[in-house]
Protein backbone atom coordinates (compact mmCIF):
# COMPACT_ATOMS: atom_id res chain seq x y z
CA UNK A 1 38.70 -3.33 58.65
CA UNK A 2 39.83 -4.99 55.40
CA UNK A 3 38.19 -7.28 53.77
CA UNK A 4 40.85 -10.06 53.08
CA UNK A 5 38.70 -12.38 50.72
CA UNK A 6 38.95 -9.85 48.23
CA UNK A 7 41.74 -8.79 46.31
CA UNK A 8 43.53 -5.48 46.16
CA UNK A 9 41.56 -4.94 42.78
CA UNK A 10 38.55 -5.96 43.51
CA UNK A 11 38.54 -3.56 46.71
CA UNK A 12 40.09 -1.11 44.84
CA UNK A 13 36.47 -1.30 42.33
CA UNK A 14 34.01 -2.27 45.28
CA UNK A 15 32.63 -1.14 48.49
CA UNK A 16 30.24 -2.50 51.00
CA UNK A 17 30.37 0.77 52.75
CA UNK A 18 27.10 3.50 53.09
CA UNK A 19 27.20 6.51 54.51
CA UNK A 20 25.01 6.90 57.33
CA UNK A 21 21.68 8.85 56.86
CA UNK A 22 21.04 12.17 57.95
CA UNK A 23 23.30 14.52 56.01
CA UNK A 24 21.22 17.22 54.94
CA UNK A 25 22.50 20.54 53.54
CA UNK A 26 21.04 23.73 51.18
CA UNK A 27 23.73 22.52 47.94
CA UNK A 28 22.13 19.74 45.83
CA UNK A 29 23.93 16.71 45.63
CA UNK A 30 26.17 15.83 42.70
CA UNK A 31 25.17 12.64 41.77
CA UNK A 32 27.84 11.53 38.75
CA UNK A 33 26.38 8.17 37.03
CA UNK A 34 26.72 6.64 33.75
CA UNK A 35 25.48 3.21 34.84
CA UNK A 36 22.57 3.59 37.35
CA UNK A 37 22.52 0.44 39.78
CA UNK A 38 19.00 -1.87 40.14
CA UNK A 39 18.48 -4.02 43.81
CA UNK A 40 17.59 -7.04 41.13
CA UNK A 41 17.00 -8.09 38.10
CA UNK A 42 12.25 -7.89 38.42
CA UNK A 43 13.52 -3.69 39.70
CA UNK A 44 15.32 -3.27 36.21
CA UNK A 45 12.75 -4.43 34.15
CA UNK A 46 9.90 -2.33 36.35
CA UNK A 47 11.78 0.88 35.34
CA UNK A 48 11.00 3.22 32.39
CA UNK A 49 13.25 5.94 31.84
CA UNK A 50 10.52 8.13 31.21
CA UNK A 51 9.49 7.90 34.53
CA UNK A 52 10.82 10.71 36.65
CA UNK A 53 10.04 9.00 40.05
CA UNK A 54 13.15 6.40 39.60
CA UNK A 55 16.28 5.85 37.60
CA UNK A 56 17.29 3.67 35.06
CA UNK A 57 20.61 5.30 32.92
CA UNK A 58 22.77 8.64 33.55
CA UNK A 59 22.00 9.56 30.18
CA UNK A 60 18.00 9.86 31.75
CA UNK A 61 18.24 11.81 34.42
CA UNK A 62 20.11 11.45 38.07
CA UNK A 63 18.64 13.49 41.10
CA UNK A 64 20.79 16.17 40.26
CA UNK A 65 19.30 16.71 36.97
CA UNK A 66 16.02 15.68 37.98
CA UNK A 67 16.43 18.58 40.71
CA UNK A 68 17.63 21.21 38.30
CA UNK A 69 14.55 20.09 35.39
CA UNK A 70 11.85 20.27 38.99
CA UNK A 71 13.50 23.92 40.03
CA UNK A 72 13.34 25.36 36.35
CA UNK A 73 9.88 23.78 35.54
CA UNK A 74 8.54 25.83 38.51
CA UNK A 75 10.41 29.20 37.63
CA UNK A 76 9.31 29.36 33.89
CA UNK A 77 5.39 28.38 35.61
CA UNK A 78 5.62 25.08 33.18
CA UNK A 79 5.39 21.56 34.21
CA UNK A 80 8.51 19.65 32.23
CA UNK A 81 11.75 19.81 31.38
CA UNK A 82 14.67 18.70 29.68
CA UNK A 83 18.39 19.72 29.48
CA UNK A 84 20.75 19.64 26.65
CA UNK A 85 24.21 20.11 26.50
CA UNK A 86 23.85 23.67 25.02
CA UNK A 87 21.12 26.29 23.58
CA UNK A 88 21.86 25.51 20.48
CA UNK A 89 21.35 21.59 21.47
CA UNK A 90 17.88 22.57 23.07
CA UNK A 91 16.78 24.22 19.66
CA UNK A 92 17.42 21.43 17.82
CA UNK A 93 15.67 19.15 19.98
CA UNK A 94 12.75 20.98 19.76
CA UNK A 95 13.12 20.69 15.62
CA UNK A 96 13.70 17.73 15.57
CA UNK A 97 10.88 16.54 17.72
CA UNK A 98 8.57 18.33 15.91
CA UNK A 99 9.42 18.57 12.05
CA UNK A 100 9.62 15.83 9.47
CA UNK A 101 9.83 16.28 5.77
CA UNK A 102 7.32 17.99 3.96
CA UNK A 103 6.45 20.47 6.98
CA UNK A 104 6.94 23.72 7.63
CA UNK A 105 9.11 25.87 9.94
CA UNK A 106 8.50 29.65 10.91
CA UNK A 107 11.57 31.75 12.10
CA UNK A 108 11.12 35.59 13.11
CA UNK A 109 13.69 37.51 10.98
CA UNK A 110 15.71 38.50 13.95
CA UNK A 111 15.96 35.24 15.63
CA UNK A 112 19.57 34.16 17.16
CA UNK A 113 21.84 33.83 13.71
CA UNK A 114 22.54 29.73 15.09
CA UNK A 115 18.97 29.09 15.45
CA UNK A 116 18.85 30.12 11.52
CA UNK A 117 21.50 28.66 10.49
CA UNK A 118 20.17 25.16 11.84
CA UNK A 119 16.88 26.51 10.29
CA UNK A 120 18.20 26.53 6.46
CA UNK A 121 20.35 23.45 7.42
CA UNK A 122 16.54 21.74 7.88
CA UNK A 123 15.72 23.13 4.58
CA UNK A 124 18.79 22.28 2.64
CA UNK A 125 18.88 18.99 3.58
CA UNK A 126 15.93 17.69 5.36
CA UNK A 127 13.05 18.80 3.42
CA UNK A 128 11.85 21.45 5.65
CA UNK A 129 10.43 24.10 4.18
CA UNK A 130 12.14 27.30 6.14
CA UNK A 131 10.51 30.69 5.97
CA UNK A 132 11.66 33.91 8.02
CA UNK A 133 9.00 36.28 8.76
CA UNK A 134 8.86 40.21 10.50
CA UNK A 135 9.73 39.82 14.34
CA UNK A 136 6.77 42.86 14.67
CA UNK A 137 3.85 40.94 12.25
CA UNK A 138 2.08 40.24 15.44
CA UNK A 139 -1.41 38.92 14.35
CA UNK A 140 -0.98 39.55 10.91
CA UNK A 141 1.04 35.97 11.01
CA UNK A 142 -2.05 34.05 10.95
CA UNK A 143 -1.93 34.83 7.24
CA UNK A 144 1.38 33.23 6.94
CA UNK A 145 0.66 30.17 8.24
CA UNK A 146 0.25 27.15 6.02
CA UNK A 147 -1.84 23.71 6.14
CA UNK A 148 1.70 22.08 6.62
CA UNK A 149 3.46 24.63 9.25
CA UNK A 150 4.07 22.32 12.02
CA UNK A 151 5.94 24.61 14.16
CA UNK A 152 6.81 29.19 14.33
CA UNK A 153 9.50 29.86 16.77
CA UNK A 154 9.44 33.13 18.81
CA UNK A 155 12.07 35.57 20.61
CA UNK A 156 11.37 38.12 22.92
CA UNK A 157 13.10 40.20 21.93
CA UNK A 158 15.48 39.61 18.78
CA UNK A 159 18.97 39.05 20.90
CA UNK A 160 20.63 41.30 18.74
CA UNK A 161 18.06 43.74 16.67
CA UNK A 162 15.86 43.75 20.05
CA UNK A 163 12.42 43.88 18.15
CA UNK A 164 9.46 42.92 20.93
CA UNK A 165 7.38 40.78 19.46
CA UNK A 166 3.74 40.65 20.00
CA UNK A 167 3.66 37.15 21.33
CA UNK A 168 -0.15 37.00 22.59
CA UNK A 169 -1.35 37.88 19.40
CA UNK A 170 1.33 35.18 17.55
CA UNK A 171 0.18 32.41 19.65
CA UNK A 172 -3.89 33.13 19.65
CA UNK A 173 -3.15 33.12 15.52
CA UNK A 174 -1.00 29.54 16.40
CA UNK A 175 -3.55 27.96 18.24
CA UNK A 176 -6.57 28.82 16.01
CA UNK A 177 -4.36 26.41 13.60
CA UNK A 178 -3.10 23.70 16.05
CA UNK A 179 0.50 25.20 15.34
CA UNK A 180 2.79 25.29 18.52
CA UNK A 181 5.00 28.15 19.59
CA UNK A 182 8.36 28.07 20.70
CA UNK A 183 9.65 31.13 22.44
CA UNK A 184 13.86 31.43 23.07
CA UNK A 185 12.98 33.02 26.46
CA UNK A 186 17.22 33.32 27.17
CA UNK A 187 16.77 37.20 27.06
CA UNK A 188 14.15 37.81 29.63
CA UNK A 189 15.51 34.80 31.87
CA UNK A 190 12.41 33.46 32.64
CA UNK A 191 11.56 36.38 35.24
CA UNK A 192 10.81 39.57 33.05
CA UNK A 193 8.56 37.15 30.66
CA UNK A 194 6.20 34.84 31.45
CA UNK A 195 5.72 32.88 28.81
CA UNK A 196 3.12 30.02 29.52
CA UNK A 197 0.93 33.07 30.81
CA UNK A 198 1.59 34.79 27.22
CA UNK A 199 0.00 31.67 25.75
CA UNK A 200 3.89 30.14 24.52
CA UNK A 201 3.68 26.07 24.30
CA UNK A 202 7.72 25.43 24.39
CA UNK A 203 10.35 27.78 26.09
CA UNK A 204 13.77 27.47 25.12
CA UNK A 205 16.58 28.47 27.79
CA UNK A 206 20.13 29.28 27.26
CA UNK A 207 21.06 27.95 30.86
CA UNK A 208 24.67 29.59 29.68
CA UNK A 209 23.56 33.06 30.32
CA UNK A 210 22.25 34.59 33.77
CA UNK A 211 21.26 31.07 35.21
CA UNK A 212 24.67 30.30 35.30
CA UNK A 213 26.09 33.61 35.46
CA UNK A 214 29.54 32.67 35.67
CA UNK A 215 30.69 32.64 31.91
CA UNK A 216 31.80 29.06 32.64
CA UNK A 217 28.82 26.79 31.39
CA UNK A 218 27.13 25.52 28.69
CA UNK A 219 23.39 23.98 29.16
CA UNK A 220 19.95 24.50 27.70
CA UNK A 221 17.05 24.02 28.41
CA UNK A 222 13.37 22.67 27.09
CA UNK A 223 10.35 23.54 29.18
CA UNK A 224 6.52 22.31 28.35
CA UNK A 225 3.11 22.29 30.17
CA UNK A 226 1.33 19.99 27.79
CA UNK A 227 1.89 15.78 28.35
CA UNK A 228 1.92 15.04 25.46
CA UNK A 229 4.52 17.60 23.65
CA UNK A 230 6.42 16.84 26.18
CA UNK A 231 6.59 13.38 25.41
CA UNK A 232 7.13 13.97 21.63
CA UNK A 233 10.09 16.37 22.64
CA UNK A 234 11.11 13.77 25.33
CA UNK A 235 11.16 10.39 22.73
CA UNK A 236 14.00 13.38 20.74
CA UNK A 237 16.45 13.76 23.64
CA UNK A 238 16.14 10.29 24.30
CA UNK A 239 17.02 9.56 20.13
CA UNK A 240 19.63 12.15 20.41
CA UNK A 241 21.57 11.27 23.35
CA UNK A 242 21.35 14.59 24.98
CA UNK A 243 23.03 14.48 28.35
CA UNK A 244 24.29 17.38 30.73
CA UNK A 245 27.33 16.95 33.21
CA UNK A 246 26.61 16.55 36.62
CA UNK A 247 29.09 19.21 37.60
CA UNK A 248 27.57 21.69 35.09
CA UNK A 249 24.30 20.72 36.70
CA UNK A 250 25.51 21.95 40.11
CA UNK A 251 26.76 24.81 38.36
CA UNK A 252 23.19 26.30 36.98
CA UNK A 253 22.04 25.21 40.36
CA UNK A 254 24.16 27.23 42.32
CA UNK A 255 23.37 30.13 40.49
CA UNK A 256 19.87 30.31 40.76
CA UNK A 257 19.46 31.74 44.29
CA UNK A 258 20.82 34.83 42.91
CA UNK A 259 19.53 35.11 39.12
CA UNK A 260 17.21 38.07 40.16
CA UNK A 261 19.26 40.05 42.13
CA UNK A 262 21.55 39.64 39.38
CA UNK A 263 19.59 39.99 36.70
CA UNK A 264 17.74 43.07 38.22
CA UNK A 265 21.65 44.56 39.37
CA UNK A 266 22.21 44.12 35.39
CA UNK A 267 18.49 45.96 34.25
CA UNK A 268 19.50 48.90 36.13
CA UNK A 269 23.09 49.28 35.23
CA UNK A 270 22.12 48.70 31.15
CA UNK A 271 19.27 51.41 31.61
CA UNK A 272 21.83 53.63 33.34
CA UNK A 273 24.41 53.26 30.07
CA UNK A 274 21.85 53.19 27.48
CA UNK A 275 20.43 56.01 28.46
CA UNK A 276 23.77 57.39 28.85
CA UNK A 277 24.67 56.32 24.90
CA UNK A 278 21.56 57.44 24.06
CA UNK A 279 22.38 61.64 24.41
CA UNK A 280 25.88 61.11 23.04
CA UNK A 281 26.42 62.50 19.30
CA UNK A 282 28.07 59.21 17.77
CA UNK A 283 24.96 57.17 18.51
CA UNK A 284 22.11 57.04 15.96
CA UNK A 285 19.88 55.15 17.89
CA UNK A 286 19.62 52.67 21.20
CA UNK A 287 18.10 49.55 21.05
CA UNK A 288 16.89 48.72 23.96
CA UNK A 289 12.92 47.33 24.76
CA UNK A 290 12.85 49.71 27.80
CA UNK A 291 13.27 53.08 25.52
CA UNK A 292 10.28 54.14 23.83
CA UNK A 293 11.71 54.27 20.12
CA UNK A 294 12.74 50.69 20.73
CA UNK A 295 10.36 48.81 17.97
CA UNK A 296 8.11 46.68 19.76
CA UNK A 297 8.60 49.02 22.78
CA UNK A 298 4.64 49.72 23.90
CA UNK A 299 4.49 45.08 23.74
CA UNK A 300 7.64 45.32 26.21
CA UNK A 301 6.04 47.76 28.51
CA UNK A 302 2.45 45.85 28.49
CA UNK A 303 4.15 41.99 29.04
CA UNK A 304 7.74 42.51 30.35
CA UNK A 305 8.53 43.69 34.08
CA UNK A 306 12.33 43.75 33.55
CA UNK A 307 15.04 44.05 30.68
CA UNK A 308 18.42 42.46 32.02
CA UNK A 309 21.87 43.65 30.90
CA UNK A 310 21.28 42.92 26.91
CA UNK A 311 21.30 45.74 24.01
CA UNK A 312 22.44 47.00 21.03
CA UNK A 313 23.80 50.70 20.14
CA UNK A 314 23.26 51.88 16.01
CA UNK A 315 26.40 54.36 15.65
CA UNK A 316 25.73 57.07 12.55
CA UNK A 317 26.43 55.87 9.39
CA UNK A 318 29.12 58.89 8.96
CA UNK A 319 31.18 56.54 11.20
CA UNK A 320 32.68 53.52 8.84
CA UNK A 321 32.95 49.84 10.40
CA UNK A 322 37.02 50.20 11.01
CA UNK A 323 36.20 53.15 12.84
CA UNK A 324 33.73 51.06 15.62
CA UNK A 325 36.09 48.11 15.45
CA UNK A 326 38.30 50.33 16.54
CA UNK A 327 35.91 51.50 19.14
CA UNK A 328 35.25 48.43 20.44
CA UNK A 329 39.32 47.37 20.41
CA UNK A 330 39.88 50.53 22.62
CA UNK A 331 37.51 49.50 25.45
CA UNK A 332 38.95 48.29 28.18
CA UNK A 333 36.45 46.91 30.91
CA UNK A 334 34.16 45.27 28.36
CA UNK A 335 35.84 42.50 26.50
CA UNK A 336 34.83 40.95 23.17
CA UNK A 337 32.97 38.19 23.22
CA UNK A 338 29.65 36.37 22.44
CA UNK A 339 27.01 35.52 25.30
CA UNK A 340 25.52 37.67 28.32
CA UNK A 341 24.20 37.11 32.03
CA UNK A 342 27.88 36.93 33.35
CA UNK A 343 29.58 39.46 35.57
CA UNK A 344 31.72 40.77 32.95
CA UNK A 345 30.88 43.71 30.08
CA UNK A 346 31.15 42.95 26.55
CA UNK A 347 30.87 44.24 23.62
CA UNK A 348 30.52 42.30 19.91
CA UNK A 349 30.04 44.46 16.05
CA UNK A 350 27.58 42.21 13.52
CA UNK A 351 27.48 42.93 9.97
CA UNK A 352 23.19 42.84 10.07
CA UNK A 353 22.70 42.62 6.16
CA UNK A 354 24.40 39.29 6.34
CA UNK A 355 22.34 38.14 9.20
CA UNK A 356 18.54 39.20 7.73
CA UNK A 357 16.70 38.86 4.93
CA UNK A 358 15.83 42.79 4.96
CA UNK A 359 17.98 45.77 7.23
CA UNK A 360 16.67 48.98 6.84
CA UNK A 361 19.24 50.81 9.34
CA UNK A 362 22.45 52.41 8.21
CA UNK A 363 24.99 53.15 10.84
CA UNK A 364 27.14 49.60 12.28
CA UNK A 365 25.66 47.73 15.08
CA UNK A 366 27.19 47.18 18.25
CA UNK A 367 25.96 44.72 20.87
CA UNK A 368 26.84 45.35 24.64
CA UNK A 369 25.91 43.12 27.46
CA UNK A 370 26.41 45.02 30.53
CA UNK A 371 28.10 43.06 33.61
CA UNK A 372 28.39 43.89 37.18
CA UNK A 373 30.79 46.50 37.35
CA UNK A 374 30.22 50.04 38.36
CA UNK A 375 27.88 51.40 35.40
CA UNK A 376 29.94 54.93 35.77
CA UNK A 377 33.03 52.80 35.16
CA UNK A 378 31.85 51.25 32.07
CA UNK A 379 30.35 54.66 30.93
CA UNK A 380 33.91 56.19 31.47
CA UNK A 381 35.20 53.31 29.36
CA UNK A 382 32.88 53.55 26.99
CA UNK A 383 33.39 57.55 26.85
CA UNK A 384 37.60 57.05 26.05
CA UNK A 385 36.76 54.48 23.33
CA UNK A 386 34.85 56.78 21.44
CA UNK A 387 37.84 59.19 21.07
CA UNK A 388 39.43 56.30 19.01
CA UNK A 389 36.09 57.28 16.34
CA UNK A 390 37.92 60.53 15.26
């Protein structure tokens, strides 16, 4: 029944109604809030928005989010986490936590080219010392490390180079020196890796790739064990306003009920092509952690148990780059774009001597993420692009 002491307007903004309790059903909630609402005025100024067991402001944390930063927390075996709006967003978070001027920042040589980028960015105008180092030094990186390094990022393996690092032996050489490790985990998913086990203090997820697996979000996240780097990583995302859409939220959420079966569908298919590209006469070289020439290949085998859909293909140097852009514009069930974990094939060239401080290989690089279709239709594909070489 209306309410007729209250205007059109006013009914139009209000409600006395509730639902009734008892709904219950497997989909989380999506819980869209800017402004979080308090019974009275002693309830607002009880809450801190760093604690997870109420709410104070969208921007904090709703229970969708809260559900989604619980659900990863347990899959990466950590005890916090935080979203941002992107990967990207997550890495810088982490920097910015943890760096000030005058320190120190570590970057393997292979590390994902944005992640870099934001890495000389520090250095160019922050004050940041930035210094790239081999993906493979393993323990030989406790040489490296200075009385002002304050934090050495990790990627198992290099996204597009796929070097395996030994990160055991990186983070006992961390520790010894109070220096944390972050790992971009995005690759292995958070399944094939375990990361906290491996000795890792902050993992870095790409939510974009097989969490959501549906090409059609953008989320990262930032998951700790430790209190207090939590909270120093916690006091950034606050400072930085990083928030995440509830509908993206439900999004990642969705997804993860199937990220194995998925990413395992994608292991075997990539093994099946690789292996595949690996006997044909245009390719120099696979590079893919699985195959035993794979650098860093023996560290895959003793501390991965998958691989996903990710890897890269060297073609030999007799073939010039027009020649495997051309390869790559006569495929026809991989597309070109950047990312992986979806259901679709892609493939994407990179010019490596721009992207590393030393490239040894000759012969252009091609990255393929392999998707969900038929692996003999994408080797088929695959097989009619090459004729576009000659």
């Amino acid at each position: 029944m209306a309410d007729d002491s209250k205007s059109l307007q006013t009914l139009l903004t209000t409600t006395d109604y509730r639902p009734p309790e008892g709904f219950a059903a497997f989909p989380t909630a999506i819980h869209h809030a800017s402004t979080v609402l308090f019974r009275n005025v002693a309830a607002l100024r009880a809450r801190h928005w760093q604690d997870k067991t109420s709410y104070t402001y969208g921007l904090h944390g709703t229970p969708t989010t809260f559900t989604l930063e619980a659900r990863l927390a347990e899959i990466e075996g950590g005890r916090h986490c935080l979203l941002a709006p992107s990967g990207l967003a997550a890495i810088a978070m982490i920097d910015l936590a943890l760096l000030a001027a005058g320190d120190d920042l570590m970057v393997p040589d292979n590390v994902y080219n944005p992640n870099r980028e934001l890495a000389n960015w520090l250095q160019k105008d922050f004050g940041i010392t930035a210094r790239f180092y081999d993906p493979l030094v393993g323990e030989g990186i406790a040489e490296l490390i200075r009385p002002n390094t304050k934090l050495i990022w990790t990627e198992a393996p290099g996204s597009v180079s796929m070097e395996v690092p030994d990160i055991p032996a990186i983070c006992r050489a961390a520790k010894a020196r109070g220096v944390p490790v972050a790992l971009d985990n995005t690759w292995a998913a958070g399944l094939a890796f375990r990361a906290f086990d491996h000795g890792v203090d902050i993992v870095m997820q790409a939510l974009t790739k097989y969490h959501s697996g549906g090409s059609d979000v953008l989320m990262g996240a930032v998951i700790t064990a430790d209190q207090a780097l939590h909270r120093r990583i916690e006091m950034a995302h606050m400072r930085l306003g990083m928030g995440v859409s509830a509908d993206d939220t439900y999004l990642v959420l969705r997804g993860l009920p199937t990220m194995k079966l998925r990413f395992d569908a994608h292991d075997a298919a990539a093994r099946k092509v690789a292996a595949w590209l690996k006997a044909r006469p245009e390719i120099a070289k696979v590079l893919h952690p699985a195959f035993d020439d794979c650098p860093g290949h023996a560290i895959w085998r003793r501390d991965f148990t998958g691989a996903g859909g990710l890897f890269s293909v060297l073609f030999h140097p007799q073939y010039a780059e027009e020649q495997t852009d051309s390869f790559i514009d006569s495929l026809k069930l991989f597309k070109i774009g950047y990312s992986w974990g979806g259901a679709n094939s892609l493939a994407v060239p990179y010019r490596m001597a721009s992207m590393r401080s030393r490239w040894d290989e000759a012969g252009q690089l091609v990255r393929l993420n392999i998707g969900l279709e038929d692996p003999d239709d994408l080797i088929a594909d695959i097989a009619q692009a090459l004729h576009s070489l000659a």
